[in-house]
C-alpha atoms as a PDB file:
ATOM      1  CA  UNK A   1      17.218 -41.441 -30.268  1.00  0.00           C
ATOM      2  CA  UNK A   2      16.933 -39.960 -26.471  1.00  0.00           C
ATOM      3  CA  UNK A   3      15.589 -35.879 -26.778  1.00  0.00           C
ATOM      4  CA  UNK A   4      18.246 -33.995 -24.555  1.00  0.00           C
ATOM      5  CA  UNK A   5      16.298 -32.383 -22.051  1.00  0.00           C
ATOM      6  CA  UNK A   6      17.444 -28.685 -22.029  1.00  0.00           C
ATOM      7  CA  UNK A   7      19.828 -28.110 -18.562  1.00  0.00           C
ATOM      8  CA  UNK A   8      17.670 -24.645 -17.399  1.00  0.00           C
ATOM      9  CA  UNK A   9      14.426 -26.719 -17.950  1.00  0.00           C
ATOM     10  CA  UNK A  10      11.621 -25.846 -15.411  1.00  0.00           C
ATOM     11  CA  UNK A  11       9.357 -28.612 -14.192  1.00  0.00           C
ATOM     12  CA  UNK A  12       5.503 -27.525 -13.905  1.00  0.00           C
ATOM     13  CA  UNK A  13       4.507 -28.848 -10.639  1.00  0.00           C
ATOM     14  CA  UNK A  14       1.844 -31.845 -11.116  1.00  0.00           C
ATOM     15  CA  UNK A  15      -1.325 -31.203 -10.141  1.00  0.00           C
ATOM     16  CA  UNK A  16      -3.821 -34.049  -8.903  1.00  0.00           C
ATOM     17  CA  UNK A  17      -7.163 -33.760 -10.084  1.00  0.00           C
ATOM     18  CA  UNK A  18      -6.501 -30.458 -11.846  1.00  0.00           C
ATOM     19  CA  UNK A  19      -7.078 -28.532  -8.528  1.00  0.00           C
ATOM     20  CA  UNK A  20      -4.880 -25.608  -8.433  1.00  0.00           C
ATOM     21  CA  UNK A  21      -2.566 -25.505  -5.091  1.00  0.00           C
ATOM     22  CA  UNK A  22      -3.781 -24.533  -2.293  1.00  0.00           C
ATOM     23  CA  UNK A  23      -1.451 -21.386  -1.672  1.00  0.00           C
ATOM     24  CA  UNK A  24      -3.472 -20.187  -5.191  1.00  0.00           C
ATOM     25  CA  UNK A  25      -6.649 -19.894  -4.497  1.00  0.00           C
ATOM     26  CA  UNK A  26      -6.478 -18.913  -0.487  1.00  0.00           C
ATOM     27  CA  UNK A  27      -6.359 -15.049  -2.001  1.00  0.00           C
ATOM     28  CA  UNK A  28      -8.986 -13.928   0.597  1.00  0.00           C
ATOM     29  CA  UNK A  29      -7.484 -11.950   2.922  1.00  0.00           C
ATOM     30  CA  UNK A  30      -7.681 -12.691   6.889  1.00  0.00           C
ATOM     31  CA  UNK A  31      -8.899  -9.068   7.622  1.00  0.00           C
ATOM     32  CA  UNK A  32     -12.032  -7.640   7.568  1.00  0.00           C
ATOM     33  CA  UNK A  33     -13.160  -5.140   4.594  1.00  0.00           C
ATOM     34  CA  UNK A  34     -13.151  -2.010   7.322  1.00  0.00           C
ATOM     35  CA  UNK A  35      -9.300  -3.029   8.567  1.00  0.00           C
ATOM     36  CA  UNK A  36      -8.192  -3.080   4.644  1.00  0.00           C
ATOM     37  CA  UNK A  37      -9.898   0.326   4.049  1.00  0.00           C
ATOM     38  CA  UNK A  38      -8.237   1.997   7.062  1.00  0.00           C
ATOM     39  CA  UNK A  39      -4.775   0.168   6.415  1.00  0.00           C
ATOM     40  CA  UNK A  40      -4.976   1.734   3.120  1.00  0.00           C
ATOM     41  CA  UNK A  41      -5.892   4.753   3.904  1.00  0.00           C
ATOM     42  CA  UNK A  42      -3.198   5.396   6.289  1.00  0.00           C
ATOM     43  CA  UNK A  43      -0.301   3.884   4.350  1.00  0.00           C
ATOM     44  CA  UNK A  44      -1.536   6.521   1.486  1.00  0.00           C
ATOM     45  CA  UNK A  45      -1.486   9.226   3.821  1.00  0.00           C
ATOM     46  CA  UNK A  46       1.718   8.078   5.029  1.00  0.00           C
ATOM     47  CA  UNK A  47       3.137   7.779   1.567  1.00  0.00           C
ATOM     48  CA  UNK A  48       1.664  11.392   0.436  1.00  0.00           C
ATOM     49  CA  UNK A  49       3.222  13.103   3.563  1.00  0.00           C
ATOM     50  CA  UNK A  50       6.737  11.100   2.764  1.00  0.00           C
ATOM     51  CA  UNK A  51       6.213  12.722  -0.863  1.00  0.00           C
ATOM     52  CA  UNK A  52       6.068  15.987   0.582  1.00  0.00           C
ATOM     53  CA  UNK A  53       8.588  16.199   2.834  1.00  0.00           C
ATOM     54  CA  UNK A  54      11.143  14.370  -0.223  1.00  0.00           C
ATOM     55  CA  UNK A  55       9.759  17.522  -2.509  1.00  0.00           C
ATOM     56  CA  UNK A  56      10.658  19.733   0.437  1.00  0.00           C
ATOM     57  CA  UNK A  57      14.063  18.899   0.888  1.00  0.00           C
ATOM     58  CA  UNK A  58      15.005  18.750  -2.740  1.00  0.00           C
ATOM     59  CA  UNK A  59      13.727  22.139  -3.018  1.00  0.00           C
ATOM     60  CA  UNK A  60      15.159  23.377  -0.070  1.00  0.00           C
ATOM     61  CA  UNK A  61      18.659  22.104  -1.428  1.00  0.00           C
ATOM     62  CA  UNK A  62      18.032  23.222  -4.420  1.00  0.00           C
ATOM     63  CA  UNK A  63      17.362  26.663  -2.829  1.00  0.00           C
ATOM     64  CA  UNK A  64      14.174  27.224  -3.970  1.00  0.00           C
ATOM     65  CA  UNK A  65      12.355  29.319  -1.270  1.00  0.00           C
ATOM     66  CA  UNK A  66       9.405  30.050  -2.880  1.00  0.00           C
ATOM     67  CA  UNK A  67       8.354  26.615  -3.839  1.00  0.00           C
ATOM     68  CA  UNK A  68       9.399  25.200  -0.370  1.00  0.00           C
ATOM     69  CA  UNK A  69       6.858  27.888   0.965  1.00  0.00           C
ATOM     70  CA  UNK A  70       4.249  26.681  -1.888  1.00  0.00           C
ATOM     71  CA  UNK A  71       4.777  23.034  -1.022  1.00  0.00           C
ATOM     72  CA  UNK A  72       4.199  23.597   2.882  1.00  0.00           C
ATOM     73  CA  UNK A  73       1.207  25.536   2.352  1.00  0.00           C
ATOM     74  CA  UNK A  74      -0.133  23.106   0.013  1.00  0.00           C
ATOM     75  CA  UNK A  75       0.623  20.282   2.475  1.00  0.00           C
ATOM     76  CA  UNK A  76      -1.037  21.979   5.608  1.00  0.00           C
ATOM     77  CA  UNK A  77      -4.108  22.427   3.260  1.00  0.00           C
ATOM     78  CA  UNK A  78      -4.275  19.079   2.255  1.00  0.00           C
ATOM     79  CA  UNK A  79      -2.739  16.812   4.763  1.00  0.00           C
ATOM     80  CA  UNK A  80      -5.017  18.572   7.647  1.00  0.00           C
ATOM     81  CA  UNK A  81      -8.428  16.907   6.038  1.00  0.00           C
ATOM     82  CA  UNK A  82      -6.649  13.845   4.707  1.00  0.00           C
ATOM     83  CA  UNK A  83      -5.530  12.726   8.094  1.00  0.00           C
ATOM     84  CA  UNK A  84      -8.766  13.919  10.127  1.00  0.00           C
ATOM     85  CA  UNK A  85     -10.457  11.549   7.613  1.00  0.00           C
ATOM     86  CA  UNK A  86      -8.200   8.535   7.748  1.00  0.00           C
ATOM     87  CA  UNK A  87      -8.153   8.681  11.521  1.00  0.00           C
ATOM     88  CA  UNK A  88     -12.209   8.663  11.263  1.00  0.00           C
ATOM     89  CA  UNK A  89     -12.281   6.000   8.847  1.00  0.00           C
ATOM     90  CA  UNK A  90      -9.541   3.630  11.476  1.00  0.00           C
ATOM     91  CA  UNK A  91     -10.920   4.847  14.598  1.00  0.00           C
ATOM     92  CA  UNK A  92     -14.563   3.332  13.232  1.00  0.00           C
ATOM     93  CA  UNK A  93     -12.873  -0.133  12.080  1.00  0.00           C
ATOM     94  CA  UNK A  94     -11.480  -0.458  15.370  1.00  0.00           C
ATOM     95  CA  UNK A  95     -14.939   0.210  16.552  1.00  0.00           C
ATOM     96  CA  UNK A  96     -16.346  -2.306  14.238  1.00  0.00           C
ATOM     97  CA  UNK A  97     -13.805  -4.975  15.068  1.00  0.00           C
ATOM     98  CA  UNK A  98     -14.363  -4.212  18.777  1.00  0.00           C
ATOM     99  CA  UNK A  99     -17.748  -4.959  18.355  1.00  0.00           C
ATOM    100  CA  UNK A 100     -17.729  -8.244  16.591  1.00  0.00           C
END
């Protein structure tokens, strides 16, 4: 008697050798260590300053003056540092890369 093979059934691919595929294991990246760290560091600084302006405007809508004022002056203290250090950290990677 012939097993019916189930219709949604999901062939593994067959691997020679055992090897894993070579789209697997290529995980290292084709940047350099310093371009990751100041690609990160300015797409978090780019998603913190998005998060303030969205809190802004919902508070703003939702009329709430005094938190608007809060959020701005919590922004301008914490943005200012943030982005003098994430412009240090990519301005020395371009350095770096400039150099190699």
């Amino acid at each position: 008697m012939k097993s019916k093979k189930h219709p949604f059934h999901i062939h593994k691919p067959v691997l020679q050798n055992d090897r894993l595929p070579p789209y697997i294991w290529q995980t290292r990246s084709p940047y350099s260590s310093n371009l990751q760290l100041a690609f990160t560091s300015i797409k978090w600084l780019f998603l913190l300053t998005i998060g303030f302006v969205i809190a802004c405007l919902v508070a703003a809508v939702l009329q709430a003056v005094q938190i608007v004022y809060l959020l701005l002056q919590l922004a301008l203290t914490c943005l200012t540092p943030l982005a003098v250090i994430t412009l240090c950290i990519a301005s020395i990677a371009v350095i770096l890369e400039s150099i190699k």
